[in-house]
C-alpha atoms as a PDB file:
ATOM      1  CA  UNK A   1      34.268 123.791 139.262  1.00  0.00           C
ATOM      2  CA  UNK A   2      35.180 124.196 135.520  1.00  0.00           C
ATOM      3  CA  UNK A   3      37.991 124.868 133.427  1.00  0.00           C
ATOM      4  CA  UNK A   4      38.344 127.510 130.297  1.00  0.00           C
ATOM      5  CA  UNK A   5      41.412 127.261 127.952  1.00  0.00           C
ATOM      6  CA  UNK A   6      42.689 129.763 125.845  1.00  0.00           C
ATOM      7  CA  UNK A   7      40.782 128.600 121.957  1.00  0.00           C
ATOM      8  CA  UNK A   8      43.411 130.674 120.344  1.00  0.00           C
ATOM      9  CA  UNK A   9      46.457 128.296 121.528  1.00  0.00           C
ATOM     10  CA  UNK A  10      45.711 125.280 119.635  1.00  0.00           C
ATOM     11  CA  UNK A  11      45.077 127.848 116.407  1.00  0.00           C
ATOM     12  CA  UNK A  12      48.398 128.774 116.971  1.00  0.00           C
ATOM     13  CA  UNK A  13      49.708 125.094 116.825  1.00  0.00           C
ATOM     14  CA  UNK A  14      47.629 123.498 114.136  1.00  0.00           C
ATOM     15  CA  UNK A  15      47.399 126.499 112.146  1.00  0.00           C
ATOM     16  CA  UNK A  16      50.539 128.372 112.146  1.00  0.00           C
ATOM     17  CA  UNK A  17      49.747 130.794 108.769  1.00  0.00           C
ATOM     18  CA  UNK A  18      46.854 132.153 110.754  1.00  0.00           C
ATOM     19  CA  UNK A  19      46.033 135.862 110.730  1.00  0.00           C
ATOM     20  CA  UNK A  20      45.410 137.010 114.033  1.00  0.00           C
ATOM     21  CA  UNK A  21      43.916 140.952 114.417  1.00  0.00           C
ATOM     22  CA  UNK A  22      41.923 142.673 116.409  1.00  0.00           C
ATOM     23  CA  UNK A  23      38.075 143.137 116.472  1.00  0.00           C
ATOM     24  CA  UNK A  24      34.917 145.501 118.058  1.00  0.00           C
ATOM     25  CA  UNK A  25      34.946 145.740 121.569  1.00  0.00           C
ATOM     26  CA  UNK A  26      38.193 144.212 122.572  1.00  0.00           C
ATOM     27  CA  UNK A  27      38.011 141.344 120.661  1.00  0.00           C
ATOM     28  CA  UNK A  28      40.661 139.452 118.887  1.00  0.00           C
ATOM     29  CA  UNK A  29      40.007 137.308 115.573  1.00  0.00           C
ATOM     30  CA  UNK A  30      42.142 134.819 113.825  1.00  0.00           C
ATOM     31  CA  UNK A  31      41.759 133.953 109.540  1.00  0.00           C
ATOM     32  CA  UNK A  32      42.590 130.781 107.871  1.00  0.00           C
ATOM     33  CA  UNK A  33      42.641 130.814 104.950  1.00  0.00           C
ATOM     34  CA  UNK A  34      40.655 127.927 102.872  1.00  0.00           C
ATOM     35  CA  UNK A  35      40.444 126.071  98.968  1.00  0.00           C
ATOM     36  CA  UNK A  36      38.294 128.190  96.390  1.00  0.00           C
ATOM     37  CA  UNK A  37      38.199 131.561  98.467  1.00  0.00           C
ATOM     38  CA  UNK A  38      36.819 130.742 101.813  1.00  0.00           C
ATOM     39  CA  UNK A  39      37.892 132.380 104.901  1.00  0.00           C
ATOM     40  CA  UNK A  40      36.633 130.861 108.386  1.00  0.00           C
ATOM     41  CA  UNK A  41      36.893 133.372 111.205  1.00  0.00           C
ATOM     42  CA  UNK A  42      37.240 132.576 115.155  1.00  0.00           C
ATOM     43  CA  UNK A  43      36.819 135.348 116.761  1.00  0.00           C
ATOM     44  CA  UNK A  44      37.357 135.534 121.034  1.00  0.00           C
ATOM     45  CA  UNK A  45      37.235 137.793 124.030  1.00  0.00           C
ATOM     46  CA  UNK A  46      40.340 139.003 125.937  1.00  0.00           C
ATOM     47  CA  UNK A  47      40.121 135.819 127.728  1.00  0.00           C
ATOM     48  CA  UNK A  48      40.394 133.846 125.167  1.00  0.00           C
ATOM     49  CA  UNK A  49      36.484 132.777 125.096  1.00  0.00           C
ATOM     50  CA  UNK A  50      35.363 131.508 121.957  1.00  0.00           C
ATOM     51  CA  UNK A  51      32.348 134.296 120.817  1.00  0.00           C
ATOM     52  CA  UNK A  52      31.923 132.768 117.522  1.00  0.00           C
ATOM     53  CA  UNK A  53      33.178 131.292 114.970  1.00  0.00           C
ATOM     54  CA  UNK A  54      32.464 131.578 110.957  1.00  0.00           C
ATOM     55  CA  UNK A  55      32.945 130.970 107.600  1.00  0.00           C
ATOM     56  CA  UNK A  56      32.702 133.682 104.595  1.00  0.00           C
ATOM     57  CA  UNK A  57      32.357 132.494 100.956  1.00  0.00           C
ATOM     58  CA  UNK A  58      33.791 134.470  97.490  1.00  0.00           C
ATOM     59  CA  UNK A  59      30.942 135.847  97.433  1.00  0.00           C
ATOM     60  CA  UNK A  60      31.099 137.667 100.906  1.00  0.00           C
ATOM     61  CA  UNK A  61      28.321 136.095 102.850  1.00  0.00           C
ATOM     62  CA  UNK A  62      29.278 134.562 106.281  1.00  0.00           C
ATOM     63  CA  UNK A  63      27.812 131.323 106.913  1.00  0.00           C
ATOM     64  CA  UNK A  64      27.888 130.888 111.447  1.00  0.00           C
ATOM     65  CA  UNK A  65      29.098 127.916 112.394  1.00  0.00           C
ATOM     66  CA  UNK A  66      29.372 128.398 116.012  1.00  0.00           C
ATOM     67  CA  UNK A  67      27.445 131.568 117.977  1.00  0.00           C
ATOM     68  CA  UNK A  68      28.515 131.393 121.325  1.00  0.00           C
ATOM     69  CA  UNK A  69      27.188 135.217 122.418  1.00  0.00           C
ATOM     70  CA  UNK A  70      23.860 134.055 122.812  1.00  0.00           C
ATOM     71  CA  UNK A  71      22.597 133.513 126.628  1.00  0.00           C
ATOM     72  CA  UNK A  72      19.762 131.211 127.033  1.00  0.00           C
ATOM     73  CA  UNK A  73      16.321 132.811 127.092  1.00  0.00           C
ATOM     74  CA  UNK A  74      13.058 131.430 128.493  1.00  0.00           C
ATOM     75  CA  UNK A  75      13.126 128.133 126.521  1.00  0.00           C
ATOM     76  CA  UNK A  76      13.905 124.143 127.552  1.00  0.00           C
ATOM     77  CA  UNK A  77      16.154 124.050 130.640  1.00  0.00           C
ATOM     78  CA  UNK A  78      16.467 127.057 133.097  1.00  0.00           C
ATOM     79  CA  UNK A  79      19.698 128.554 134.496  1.00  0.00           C
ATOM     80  CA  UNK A  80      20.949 127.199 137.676  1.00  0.00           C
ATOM     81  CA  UNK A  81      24.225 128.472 138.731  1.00  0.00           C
ATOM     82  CA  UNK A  82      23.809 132.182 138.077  1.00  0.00           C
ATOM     83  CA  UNK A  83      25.041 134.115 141.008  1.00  0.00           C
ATOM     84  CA  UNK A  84      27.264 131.448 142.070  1.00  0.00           C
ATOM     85  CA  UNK A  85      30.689 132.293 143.561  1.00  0.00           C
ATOM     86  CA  UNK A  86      34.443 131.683 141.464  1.00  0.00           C
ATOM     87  CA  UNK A  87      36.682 131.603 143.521  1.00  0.00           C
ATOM     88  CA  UNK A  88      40.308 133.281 142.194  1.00  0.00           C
ATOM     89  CA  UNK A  89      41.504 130.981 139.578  1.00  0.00           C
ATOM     90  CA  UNK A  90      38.760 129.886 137.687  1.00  0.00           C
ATOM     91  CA  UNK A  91      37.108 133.014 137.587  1.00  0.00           C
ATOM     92  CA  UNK A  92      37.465 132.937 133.646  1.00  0.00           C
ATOM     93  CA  UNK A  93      35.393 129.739 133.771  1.00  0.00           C
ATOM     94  CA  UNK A  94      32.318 131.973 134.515  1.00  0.00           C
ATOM     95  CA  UNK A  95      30.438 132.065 131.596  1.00  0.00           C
ATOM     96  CA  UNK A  96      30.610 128.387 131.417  1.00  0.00           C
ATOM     97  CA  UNK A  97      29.453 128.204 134.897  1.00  0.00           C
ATOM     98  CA  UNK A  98      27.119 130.246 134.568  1.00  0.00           C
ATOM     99  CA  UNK A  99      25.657 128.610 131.263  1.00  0.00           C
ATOM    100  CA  UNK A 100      24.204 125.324 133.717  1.00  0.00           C
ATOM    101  CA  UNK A 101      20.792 124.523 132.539  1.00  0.00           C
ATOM    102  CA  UNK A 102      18.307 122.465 134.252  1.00  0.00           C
ATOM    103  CA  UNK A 103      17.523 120.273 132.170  1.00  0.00           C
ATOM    104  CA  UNK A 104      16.361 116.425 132.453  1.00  0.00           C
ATOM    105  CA  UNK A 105      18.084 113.091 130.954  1.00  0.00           C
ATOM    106  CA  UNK A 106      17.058 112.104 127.569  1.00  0.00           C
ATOM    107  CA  UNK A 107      14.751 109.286 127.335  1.00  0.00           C
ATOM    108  CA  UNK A 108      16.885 106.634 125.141  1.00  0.00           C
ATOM    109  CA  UNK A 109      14.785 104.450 123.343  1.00  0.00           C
ATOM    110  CA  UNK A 110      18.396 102.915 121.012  1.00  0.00           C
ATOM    111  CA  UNK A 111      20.236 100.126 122.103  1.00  0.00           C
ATOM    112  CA  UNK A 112      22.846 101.337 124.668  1.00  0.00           C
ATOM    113  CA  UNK A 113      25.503 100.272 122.075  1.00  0.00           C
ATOM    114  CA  UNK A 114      24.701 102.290 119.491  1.00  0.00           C
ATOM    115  CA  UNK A 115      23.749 105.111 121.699  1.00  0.00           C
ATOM    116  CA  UNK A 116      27.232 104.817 123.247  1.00  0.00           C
ATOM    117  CA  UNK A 117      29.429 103.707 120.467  1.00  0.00           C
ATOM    118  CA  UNK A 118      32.231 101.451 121.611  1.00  0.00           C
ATOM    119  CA  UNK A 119      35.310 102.614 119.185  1.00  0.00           C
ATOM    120  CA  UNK A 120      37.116  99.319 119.104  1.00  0.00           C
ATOM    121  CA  UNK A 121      34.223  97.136 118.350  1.00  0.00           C
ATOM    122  CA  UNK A 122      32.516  99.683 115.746  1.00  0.00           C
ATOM    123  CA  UNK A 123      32.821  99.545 111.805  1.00  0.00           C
ATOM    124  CA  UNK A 124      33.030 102.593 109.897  1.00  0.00           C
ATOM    125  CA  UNK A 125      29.254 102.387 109.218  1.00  0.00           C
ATOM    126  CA  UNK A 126      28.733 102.160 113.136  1.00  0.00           C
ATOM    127  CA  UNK A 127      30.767 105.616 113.335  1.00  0.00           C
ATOM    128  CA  UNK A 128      28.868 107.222 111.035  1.00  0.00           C
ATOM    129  CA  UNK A 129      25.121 106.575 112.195  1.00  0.00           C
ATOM    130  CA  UNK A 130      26.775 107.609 115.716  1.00  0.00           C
ATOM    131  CA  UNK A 131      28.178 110.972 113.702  1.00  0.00           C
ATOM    132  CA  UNK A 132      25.943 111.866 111.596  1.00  0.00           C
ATOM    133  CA  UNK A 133      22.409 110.400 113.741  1.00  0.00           C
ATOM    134  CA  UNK A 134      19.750 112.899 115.113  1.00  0.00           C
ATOM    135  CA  UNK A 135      19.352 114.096 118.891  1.00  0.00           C
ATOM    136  CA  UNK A 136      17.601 110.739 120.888  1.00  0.00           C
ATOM    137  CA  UNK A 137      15.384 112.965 122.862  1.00  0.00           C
ATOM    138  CA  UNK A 138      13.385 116.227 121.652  1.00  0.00           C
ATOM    139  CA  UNK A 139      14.656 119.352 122.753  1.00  0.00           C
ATOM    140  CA  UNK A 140      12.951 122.629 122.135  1.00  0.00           C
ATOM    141  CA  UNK A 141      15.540 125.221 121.748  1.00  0.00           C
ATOM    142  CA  UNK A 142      19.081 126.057 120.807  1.00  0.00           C
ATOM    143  CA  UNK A 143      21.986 126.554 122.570  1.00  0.00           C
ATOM    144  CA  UNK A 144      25.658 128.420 122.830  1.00  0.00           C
ATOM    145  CA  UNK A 145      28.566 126.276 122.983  1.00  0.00           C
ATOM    146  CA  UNK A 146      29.119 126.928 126.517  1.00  0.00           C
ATOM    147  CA  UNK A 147      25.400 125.986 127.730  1.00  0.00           C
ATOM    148  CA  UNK A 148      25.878 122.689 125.750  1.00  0.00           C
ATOM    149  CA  UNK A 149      29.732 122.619 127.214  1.00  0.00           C
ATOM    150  CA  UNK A 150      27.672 123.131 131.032  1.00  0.00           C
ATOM    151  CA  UNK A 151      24.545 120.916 130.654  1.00  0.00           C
ATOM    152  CA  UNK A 152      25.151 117.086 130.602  1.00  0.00           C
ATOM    153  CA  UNK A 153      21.691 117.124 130.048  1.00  0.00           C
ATOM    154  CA  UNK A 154      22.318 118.665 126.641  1.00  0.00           C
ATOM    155  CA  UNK A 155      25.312 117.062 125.389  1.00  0.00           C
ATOM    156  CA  UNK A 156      23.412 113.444 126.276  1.00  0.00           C
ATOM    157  CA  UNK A 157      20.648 114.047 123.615  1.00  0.00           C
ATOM    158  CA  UNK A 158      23.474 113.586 121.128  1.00  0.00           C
ATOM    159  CA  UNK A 159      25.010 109.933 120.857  1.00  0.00           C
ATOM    160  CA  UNK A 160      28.595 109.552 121.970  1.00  0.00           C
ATOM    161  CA  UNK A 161      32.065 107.284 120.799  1.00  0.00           C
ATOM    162  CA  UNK A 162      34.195 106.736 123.402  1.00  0.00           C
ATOM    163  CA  UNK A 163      37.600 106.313 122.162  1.00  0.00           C
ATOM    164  CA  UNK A 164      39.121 103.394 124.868  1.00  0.00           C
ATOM    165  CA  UNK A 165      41.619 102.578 122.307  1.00  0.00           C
ATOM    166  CA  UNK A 166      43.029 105.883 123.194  1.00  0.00           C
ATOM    167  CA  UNK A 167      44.049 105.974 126.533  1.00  0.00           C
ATOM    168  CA  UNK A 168      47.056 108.064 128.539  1.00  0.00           C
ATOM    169  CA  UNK A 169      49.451 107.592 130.672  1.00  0.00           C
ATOM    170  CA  UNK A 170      49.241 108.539 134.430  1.00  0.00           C
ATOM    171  CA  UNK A 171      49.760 112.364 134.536  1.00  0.00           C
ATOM    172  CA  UNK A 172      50.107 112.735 130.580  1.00  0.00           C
ATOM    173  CA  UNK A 173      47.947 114.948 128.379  1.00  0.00           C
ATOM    174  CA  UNK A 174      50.089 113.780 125.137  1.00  0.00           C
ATOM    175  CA  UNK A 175      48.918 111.377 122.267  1.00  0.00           C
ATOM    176  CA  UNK A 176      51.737 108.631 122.287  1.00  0.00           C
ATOM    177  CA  UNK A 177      52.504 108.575 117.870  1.00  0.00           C
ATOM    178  CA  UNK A 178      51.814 104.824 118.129  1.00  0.00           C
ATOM    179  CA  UNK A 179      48.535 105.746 118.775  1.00  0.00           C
ATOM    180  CA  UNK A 180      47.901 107.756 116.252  1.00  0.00           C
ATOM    181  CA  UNK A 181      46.789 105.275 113.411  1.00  0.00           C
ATOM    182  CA  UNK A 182      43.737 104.502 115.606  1.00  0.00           C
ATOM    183  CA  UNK A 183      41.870 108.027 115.090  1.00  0.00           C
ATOM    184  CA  UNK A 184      42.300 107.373 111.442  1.00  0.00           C
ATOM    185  CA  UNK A 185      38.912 106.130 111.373  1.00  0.00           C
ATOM    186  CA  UNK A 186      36.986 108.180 113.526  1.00  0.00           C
ATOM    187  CA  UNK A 187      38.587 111.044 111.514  1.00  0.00           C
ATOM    188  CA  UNK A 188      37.828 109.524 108.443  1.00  0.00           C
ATOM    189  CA  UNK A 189      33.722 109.561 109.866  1.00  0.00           C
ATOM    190  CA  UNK A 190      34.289 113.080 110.756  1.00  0.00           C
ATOM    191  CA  UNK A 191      35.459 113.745 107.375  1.00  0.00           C
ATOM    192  CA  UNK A 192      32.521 112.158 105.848  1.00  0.00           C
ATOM    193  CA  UNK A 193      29.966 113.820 107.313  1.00  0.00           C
ATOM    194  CA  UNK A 194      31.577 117.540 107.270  1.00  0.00           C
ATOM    195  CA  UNK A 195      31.588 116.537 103.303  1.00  0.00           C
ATOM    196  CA  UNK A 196      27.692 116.530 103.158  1.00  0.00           C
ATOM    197  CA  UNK A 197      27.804 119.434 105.631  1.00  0.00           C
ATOM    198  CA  UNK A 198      30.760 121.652 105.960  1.00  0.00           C
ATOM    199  CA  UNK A 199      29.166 123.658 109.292  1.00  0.00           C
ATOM    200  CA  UNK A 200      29.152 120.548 111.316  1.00  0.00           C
ATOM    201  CA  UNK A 201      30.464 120.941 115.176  1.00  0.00           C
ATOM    202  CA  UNK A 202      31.613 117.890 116.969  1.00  0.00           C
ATOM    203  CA  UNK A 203      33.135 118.021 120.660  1.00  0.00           C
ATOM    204  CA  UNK A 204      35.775 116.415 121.716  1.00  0.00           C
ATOM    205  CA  UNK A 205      35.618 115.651 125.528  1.00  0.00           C
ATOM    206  CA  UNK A 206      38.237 114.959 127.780  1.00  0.00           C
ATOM    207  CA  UNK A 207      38.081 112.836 131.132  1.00  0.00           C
ATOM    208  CA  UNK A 208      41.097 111.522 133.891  1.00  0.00           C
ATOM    209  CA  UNK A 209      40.508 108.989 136.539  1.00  0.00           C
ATOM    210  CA  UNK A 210      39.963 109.867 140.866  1.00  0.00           C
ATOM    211  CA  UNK A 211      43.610 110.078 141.414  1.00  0.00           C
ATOM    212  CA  UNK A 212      45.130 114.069 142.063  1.00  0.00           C
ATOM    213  CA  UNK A 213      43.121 117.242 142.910  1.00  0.00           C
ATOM    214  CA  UNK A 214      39.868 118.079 140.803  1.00  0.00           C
ATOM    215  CA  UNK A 215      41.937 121.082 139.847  1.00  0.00           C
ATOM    216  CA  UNK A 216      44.578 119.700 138.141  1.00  0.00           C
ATOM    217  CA  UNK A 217      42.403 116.800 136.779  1.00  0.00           C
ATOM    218  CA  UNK A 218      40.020 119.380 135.124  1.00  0.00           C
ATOM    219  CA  UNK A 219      43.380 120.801 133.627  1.00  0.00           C
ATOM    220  CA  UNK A 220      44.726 117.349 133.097  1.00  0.00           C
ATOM    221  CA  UNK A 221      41.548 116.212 131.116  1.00  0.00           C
ATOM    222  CA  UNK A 222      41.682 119.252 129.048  1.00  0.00           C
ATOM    223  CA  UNK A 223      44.787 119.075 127.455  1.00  0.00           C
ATOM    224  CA  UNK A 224      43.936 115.051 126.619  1.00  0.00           C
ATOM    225  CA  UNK A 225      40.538 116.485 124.339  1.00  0.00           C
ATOM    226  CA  UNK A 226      43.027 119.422 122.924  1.00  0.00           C
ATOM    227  CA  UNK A 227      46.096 116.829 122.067  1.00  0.00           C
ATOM    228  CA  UNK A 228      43.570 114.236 120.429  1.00  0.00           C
ATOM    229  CA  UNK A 229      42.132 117.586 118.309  1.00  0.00           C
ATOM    230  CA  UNK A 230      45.395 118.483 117.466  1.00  0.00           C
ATOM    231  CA  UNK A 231      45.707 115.140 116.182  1.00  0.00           C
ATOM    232  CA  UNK A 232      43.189 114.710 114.414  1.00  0.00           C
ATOM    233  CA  UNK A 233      43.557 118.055 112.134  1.00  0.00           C
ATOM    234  CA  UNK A 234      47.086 117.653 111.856  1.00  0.00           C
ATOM    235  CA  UNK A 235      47.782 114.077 111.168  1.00  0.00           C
ATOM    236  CA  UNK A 236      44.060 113.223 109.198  1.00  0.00           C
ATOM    237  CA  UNK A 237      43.068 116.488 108.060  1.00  0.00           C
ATOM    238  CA  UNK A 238      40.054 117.685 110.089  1.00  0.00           C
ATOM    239  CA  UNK A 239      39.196 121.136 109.919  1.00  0.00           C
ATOM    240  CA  UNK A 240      40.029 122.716 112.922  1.00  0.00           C
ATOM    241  CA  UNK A 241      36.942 125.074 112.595  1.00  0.00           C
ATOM    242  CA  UNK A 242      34.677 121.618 113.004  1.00  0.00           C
ATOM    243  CA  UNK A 243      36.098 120.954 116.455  1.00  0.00           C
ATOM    244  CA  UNK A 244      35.751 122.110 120.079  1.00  0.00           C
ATOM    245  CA  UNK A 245      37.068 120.650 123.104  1.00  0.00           C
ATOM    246  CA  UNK A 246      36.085 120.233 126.735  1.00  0.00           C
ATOM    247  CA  UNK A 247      37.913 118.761 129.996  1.00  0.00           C
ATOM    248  CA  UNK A 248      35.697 117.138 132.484  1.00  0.00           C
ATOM    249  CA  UNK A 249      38.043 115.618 134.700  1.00  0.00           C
ATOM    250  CA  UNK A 250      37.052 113.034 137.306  1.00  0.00           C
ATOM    251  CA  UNK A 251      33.247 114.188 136.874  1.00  0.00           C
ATOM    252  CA  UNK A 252      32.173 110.825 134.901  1.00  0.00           C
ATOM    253  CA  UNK A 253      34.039 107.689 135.692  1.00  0.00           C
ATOM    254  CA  UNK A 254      33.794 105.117 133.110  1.00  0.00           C
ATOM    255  CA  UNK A 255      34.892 102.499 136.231  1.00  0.00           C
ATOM    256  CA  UNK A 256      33.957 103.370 139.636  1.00  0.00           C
ATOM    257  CA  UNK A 257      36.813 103.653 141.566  1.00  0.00           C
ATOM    258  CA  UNK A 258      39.084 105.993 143.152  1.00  0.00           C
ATOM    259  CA  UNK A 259      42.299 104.363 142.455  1.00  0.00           C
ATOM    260  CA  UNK A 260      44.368 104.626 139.379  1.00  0.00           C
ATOM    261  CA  UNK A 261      42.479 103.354 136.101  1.00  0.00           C
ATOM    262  CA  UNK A 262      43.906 103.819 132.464  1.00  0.00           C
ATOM    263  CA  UNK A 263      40.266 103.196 131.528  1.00  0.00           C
ATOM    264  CA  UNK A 264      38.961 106.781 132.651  1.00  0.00           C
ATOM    265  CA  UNK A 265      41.987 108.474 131.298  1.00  0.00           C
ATOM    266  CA  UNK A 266      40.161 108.772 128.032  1.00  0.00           C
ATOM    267  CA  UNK A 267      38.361 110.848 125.395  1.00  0.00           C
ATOM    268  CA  UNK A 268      34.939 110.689 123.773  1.00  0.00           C
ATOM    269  CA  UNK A 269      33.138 112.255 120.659  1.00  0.00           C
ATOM    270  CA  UNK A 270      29.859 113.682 119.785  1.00  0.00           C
ATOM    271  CA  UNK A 271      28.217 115.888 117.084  1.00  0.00           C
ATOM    272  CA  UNK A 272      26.698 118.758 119.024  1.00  0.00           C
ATOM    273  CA  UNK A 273      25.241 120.300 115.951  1.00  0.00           C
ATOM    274  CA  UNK A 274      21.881 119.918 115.896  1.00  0.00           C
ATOM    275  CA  UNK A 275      22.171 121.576 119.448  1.00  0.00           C
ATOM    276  CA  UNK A 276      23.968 124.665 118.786  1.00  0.00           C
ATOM    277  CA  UNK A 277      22.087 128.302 118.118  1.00  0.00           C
ATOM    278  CA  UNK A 278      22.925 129.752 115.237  1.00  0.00           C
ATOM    279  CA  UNK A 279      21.881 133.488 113.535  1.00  0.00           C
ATOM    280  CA  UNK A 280      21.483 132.457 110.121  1.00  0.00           C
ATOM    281  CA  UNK A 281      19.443 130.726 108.771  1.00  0.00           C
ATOM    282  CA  UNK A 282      20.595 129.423 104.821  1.00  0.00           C
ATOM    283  CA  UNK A 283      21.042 126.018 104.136  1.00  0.00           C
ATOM    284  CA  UNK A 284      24.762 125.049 103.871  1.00  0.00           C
ATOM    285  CA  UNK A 285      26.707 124.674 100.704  1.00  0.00           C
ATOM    286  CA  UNK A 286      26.536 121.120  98.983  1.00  0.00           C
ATOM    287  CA  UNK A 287      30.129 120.148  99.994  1.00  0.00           C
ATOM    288  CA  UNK A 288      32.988 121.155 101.887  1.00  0.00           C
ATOM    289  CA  UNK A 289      34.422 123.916  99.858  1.00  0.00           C
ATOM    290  CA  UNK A 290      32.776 124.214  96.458  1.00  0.00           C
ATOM    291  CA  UNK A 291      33.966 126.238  93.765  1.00  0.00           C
END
C-alpha cells in the first residue's frame, strides 16, 4: 500500500502568489516567480501527480529539475508490481506502485554514522558531506521521482539525516513552533549546497510508529514530511522547487516495537539527485539565481 498527495496543496500554502493555469493534455501548471527573471514551473496531472517540474531562465531556456514522465526501461532494477491490484482508495497511488524496482541493497563501505547521519550529534560540516556526498553504491541508470519514491533500494544508495530532534506527538502531523529553531541547520546545509547547484532535489521522508491502521499511518506520516517542508521554505527560506516529500508510515521502524514510540514518529532527509532522470543535459548555472 502507498499513499499520493495532492503536490499542488503545499504550493498553495508556501507559495500563495503562485500562478496556477492549465496545460496539454489535461494538465495543470503552477509559476513562481523568482530573483533576476527566473520562472520555475510544476506542472501535474488531474490527480495532482507531479509530471515535472522546471526552471526557465531570461533567456528562455528551461533547465529540468525533476522529470517524473519517464517509466523505467530495460536498465538496473526491473519492475515488480506491475499488474498489481488498488483497491478503491488508493487507486491514485498507482503510478507509484507501479514504479517498484527490483533492485538490491547498496553495498556500504562508510561508517554507519556518516552513512546515516545522526542530526543531533552532527556539525554543520557533518550535514553537508551527508548533503552534498555521492551515491555509496553504483547504479547504472536514472530514475523518475516515483521509481526512487517506490524502490528502497534506490533511495538507500543516497546517505540519509534522520531528524530525531524532530519528533510528533501521538496522532499529530504538525511541527510544534518550539521546534522550529532545530531545522535551522539542516536548512542552512540545504541552502548551501542548492548555492553551488540550484537543480538539486532532496526528499523529505515521513515515518509514524505501529500504533493505528497502515492507512491512516501512511496518511499520518505524510503530512509529518509535508509540515517539516513547509517549514523549512517558509521559516528558513528553502526553495520549494528543491523539495519533495514522501510518507512511509510504519514501513521502517527506527525501534522495533509495536507499541507507542515518539522515536519512529519522525522525519529523515536525503539528496536524491544524482538519482533522478533528467532530459537535458547542460550543466547548471554557477549559483542559485544569477543575473
Amino acid at each position: 500500500m502507498v499513499i499520493q498527495h495532492d503536490e499542488t496543496e503545499r504550493l498553495r500554502r508556501v507559495a500563495p502568489n503562485a500562478r496556477f493555469e492549465k496545460g496539454q493534455g489535461g494538465s495543470n501548471v503552477s509559476i513562481i516567480d523568482r530573483p533576476g527573471g527566473y520562472r520555475v514551473y510544476s506542472e501535474t496531472d488531474s490527480n495532482g501527480q507531479l509530471l515535472r517540474r522546471y526552471r526557465r531562465g531570461p533567456d528562455g531556456r528551461d533547465v529540468i529539475i525533476i522529470d517524473n514522465r519517464r517509466r523505467h526501461g530495460n536498465g538496473f532494477g526491473k519492475g515488480v508490481a506491475t499488474g498489481v491490484g488498488i483497491g478503491i482508495g488508493v487507486v491514485a497511488g498507482a503510478a507509484i506502485l507501479n514504479s517498484i524496482l527490483d533492485v538490491p541493497p547498496p553495498r556500504v563501505r562508510i561508517p554507519r554514522d556518516k552513512y546515516i547521519v545522526d542530526y543531533g550529534r552532527a556539525n554543520d560540516d557533518d550535514l553537508y558531506e551527508a548533503l552534498s556526498a555521492p551515491p555509496v553504491d553504483d547504479y547504472d541508470d536514472r530514475y523518475s521521482l516515483d521509481e526512487i519514491r517506490a524502490t528502497v533500494g534506490l533511495r538507500d544508495r543516497m546517505r540519509r539525516i534522520d531528524l530525531d530532534d524532530i519528533t510528533f506527538e501521538f496522532g499529530s502531523w504538525d511541527v510544534d513552533p518550539s521546534q522550529y529553531r532545530k531545522l535551522e541547520r539542516i536548512a542552512r546545509g540545504m541552502n548551501r549546497v542548492i548555492d553551488r547547484n540550484p537543480n538539486e532535489v532532496f526528499m523529505i521522508e515521513g515515518y509514524t510508529d505501529a500504533v493505528g491502521s497502515e492507512e491512516d499511518n501512511l496518511s499520518l506520516s505524510d503530512r509529518r514530511a509535508e509540515s517539516v517542508a513547509e517549514v523549512l521554505s517558509e521559516q528558513f527560506n528553502v526553495p520549494f522547487e528543491n523539495l519533495v516529500t514522501q510518507g512511509y508510515g510504519e514501513q521502517y521502524l527506527k525501534v522495533p516495537t509495536q507499541a507507542p514510540e515518539r522515536l519512529n514518529r519522525r522525519v529523515a532527509v536525503r539528496r536524491i539527485t544524482p538519482l533522478l532522470s533528467r532530459d537535458n543535459g547542460p550543466p547548471p548555472p554557477p549559483s542559485r539565481y544569477p543575473d
